[in-house]
PDB file of N, CA and C in Angstrom:
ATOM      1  N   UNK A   1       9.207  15.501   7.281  1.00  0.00           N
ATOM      2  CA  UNK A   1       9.000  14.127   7.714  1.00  0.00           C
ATOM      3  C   UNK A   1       7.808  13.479   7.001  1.00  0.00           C
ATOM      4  N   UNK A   2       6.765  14.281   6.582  1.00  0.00           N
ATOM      5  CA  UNK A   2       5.226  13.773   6.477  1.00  0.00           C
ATOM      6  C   UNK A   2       5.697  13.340   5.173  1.00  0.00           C
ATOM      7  N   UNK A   3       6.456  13.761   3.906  1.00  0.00           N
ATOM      8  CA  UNK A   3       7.161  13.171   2.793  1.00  0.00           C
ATOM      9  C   UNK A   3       7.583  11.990   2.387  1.00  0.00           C
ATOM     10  N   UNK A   4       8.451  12.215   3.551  1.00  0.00           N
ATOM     11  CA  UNK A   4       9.149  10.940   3.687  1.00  0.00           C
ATOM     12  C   UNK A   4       8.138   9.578   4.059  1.00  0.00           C
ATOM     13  N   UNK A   5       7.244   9.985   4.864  1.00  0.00           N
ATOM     14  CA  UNK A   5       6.316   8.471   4.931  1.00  0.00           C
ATOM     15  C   UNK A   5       5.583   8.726   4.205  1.00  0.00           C
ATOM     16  N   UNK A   6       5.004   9.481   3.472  1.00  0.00           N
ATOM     17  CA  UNK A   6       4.248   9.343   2.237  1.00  0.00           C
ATOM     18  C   UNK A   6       4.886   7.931   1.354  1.00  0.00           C
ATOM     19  N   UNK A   7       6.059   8.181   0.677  1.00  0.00           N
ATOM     20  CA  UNK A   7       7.112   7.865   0.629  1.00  0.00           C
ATOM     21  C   UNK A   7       7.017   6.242   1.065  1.00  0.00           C
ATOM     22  N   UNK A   8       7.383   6.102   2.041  1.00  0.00           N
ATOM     23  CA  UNK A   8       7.412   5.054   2.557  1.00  0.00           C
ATOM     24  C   UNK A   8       6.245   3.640   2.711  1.00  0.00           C
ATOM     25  N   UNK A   9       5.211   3.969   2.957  1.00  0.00           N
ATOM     26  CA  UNK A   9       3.967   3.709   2.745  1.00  0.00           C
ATOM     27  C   UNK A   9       3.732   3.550   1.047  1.00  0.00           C
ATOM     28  N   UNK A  10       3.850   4.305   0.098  1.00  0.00           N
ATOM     29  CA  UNK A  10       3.386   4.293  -0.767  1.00  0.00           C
ATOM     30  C   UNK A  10       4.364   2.939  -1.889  1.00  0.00           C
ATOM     31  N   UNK A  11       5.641   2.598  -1.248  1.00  0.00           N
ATOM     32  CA  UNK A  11       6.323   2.341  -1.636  1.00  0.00           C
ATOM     33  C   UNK A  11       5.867   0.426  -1.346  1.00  0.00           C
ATOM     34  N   UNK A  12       5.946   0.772   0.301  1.00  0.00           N
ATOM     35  CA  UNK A  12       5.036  -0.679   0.764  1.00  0.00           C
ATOM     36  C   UNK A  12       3.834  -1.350   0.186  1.00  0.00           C
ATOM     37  N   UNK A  13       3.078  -0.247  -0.189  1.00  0.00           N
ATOM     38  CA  UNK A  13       1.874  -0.488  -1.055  1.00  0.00           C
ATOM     39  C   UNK A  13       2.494  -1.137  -2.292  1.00  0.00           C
ATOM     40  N   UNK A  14       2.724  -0.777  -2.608  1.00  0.00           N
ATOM     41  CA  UNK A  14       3.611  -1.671  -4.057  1.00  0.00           C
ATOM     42  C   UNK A  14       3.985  -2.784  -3.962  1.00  0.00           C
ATOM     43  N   UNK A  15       4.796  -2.656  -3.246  1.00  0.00           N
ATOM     44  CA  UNK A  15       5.825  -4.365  -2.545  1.00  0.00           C
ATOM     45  C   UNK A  15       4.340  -5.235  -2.300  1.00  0.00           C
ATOM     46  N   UNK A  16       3.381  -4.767  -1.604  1.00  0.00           N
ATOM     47  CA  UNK A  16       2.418  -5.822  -0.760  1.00  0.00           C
ATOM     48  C   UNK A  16       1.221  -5.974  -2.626  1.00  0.00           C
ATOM     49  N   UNK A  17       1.193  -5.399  -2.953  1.00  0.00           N
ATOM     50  CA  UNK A  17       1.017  -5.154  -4.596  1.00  0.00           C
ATOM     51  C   UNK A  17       1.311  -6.271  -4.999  1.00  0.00           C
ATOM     52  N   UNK A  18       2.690  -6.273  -5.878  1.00  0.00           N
ATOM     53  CA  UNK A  18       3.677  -7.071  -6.463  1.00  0.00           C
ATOM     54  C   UNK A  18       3.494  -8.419  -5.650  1.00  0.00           C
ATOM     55  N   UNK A  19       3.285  -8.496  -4.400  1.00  0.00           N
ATOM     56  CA  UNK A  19       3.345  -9.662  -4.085  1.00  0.00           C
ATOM     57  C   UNK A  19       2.478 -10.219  -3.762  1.00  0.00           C
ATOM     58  N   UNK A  20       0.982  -9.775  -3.910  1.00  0.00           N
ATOM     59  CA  UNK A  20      -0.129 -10.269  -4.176  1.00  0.00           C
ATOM     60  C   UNK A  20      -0.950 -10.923  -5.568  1.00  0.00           C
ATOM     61  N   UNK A  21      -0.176  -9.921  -6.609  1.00  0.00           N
ATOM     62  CA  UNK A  21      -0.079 -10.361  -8.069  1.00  0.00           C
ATOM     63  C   UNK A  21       0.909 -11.740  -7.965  1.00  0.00           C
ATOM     64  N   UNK A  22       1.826 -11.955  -7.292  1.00  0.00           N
ATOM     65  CA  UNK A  22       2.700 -13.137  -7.645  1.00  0.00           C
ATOM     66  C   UNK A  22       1.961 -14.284  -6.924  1.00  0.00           C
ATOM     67  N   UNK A  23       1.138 -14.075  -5.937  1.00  0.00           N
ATOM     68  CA  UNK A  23       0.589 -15.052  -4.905  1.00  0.00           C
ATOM     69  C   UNK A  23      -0.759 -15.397  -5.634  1.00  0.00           C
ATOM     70  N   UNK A  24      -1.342 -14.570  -6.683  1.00  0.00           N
ATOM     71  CA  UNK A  24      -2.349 -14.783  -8.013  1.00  0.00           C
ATOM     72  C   UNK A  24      -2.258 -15.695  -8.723  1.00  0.00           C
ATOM     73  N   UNK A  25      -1.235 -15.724  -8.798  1.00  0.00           N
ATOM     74  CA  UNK A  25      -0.067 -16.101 -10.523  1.00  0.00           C
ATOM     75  C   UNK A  25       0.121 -17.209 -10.034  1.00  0.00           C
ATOM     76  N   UNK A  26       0.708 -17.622  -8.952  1.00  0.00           N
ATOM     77  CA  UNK A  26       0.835 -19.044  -8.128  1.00  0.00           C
ATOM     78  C   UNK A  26      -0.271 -19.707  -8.004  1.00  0.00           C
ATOM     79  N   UNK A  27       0.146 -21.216  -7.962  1.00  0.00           N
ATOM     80  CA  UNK A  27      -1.095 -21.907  -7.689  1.00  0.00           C
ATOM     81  C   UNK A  27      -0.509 -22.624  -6.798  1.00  0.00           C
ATOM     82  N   UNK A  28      -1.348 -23.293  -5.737  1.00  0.00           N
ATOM     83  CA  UNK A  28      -1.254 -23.786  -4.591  1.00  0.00           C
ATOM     84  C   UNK A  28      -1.939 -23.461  -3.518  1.00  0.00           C
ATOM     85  N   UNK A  29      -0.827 -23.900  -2.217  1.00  0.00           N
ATOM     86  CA  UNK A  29      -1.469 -23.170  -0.763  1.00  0.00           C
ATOM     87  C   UNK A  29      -0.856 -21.344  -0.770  1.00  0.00           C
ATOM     88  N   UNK A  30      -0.235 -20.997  -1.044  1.00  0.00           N
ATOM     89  CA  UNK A  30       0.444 -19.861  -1.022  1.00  0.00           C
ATOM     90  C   UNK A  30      -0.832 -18.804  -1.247  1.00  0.00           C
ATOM     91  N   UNK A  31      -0.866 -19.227  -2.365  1.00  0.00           N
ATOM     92  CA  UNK A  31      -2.141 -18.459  -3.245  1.00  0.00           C
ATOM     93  C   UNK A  31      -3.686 -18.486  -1.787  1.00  0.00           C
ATOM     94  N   UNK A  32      -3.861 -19.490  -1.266  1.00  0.00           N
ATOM     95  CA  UNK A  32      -4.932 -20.391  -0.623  1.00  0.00           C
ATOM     96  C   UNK A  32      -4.911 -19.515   0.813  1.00  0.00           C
ATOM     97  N   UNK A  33      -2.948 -19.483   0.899  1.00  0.00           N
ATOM     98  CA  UNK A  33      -3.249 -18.524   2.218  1.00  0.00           C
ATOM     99  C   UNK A  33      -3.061 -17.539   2.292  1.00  0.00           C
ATOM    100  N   UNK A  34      -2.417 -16.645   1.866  1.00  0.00           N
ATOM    101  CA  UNK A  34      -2.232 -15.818   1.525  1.00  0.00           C
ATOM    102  C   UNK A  34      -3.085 -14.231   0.668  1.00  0.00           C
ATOM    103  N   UNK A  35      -3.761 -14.519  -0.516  1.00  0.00           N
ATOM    104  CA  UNK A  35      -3.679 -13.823  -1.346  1.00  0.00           C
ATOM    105  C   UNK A  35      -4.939 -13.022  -0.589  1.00  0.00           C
ATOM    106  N   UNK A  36      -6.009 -13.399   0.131  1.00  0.00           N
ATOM    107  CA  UNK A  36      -7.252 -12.168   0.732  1.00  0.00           C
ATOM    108  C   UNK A  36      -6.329 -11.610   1.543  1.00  0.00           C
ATOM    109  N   UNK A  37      -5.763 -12.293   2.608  1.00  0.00           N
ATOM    110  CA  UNK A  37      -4.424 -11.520   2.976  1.00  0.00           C
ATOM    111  C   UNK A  37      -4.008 -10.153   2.640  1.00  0.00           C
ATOM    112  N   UNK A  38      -3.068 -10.599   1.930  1.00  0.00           N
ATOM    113  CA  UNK A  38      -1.898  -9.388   0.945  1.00  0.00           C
ATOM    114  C   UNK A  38      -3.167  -8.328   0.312  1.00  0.00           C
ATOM    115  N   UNK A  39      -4.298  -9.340  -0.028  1.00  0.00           N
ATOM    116  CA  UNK A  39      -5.493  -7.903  -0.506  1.00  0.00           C
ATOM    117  C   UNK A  39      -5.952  -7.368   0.245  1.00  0.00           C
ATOM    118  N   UNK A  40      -6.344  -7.413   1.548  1.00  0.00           N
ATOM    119  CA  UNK A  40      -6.322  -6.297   2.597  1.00  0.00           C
ATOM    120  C   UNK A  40      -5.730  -6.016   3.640  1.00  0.00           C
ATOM    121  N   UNK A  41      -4.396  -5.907   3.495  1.00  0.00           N
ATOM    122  CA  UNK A  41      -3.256  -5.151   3.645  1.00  0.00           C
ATOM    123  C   UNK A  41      -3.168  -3.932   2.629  1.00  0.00           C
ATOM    124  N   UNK A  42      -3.372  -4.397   1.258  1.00  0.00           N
ATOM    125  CA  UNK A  42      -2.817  -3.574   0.370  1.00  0.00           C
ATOM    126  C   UNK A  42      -4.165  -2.264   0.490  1.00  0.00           C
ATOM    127  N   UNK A  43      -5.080  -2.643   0.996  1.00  0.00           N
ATOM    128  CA  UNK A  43      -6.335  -2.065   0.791  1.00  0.00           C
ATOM    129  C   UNK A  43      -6.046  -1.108   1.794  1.00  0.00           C
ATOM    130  N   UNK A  44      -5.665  -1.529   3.303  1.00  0.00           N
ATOM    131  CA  UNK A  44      -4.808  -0.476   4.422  1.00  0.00           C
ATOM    132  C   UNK A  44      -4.071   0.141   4.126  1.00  0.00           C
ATOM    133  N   UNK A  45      -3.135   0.008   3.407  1.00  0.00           N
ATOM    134  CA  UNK A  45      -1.873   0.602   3.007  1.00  0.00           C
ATOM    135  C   UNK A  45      -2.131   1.935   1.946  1.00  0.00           C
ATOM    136  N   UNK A  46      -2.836   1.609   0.985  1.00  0.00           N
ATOM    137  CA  UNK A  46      -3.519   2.548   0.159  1.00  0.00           C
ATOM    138  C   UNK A  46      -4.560   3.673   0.839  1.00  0.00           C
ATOM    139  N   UNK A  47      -4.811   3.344   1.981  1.00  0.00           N
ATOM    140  CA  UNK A  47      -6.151   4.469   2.321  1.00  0.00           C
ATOM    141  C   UNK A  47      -4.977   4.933   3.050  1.00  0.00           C
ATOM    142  N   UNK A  48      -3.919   4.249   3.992  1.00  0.00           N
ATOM    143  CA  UNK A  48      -3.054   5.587   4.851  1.00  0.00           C
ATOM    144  C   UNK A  48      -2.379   5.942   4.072  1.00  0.00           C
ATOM    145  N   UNK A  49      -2.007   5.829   2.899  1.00  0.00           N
ATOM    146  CA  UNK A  49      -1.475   6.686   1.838  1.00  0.00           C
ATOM    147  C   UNK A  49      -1.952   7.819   1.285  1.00  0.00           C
ATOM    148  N   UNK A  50      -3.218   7.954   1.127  1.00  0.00           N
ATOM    149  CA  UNK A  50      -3.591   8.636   0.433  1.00  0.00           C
ATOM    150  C   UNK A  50      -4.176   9.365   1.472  1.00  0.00           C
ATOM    151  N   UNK A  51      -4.668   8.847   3.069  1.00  0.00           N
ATOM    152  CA  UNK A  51      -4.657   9.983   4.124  1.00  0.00           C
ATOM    153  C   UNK A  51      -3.522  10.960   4.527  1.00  0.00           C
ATOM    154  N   UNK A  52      -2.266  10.241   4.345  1.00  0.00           N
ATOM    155  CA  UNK A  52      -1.083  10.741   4.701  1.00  0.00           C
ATOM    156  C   UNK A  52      -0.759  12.140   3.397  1.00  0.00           C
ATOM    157  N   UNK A  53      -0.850  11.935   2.134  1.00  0.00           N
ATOM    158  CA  UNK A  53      -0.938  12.262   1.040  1.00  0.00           C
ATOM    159  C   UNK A  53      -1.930  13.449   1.404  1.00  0.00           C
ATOM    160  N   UNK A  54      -2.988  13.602   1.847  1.00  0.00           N
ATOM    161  CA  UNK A  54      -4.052  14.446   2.078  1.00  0.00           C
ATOM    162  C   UNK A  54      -3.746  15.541   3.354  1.00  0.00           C
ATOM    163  N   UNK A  55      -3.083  15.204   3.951  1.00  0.00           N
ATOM    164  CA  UNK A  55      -2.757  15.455   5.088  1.00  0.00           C
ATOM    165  C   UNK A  55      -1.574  16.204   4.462  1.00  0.00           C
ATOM    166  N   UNK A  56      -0.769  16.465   3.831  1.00  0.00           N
ATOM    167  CA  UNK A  56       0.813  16.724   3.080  1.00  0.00           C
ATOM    168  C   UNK A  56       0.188  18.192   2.624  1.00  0.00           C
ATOM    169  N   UNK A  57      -1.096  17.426   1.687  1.00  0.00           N
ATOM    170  CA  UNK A  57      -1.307  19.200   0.348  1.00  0.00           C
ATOM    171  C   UNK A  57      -2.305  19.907   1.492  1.00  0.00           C
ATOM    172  N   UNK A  58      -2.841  19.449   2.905  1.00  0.00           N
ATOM    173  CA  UNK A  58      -3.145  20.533   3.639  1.00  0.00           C
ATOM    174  C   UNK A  58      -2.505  21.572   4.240  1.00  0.00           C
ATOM    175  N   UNK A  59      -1.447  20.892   4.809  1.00  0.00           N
ATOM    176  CA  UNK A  59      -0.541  21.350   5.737  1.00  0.00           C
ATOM    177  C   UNK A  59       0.412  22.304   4.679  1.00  0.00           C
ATOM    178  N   UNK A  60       0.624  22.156   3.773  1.00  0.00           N
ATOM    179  CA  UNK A  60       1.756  22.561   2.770  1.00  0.00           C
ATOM    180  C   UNK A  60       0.884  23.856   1.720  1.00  0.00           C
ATOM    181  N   UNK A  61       1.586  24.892   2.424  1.00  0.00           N
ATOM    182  CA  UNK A  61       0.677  26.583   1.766  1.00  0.00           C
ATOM    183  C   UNK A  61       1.155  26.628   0.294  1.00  0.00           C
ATOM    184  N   UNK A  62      -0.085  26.492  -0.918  1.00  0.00           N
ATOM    185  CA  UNK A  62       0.153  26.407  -2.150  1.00  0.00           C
ATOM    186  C   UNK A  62      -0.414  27.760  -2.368  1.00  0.00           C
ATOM    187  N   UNK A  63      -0.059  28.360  -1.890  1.00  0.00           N
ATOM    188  CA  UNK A  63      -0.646  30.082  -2.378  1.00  0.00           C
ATOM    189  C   UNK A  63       0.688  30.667  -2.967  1.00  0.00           C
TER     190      UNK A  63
END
């Protein structure tokens, strides 16, 4: 299971990514409301990733 939301999460991170670069790239209100937004989200999304990720190579016996 812990894979699979690795997985999942890491994937979201991207999407919220991609669509913070496009909300960059835009000019307007979008950009205005949005873009600190989508940047810390993406900033959440990345630390439970890489907790979740950490949590994976503990649990998982590499001997």
């Amino acid at each position: 299971m812990l894979p699979y939301l690795v997985g999942i999460f890491a994937a979201t991170t991207a999407l919220v990514l991609f669509t913070g670069l496009y909300a960059m790239s835009a000019e307007g209100t979008f950009n205005e409301k949005y873009s600190n937004v989508l940047m810390r989200w993406r900033v959440g999304l990345q630390g439970v990733t890489l907790a979740l990720l950490a949590l994976f190579f503990l649990l998982t016996d590499s001997t």
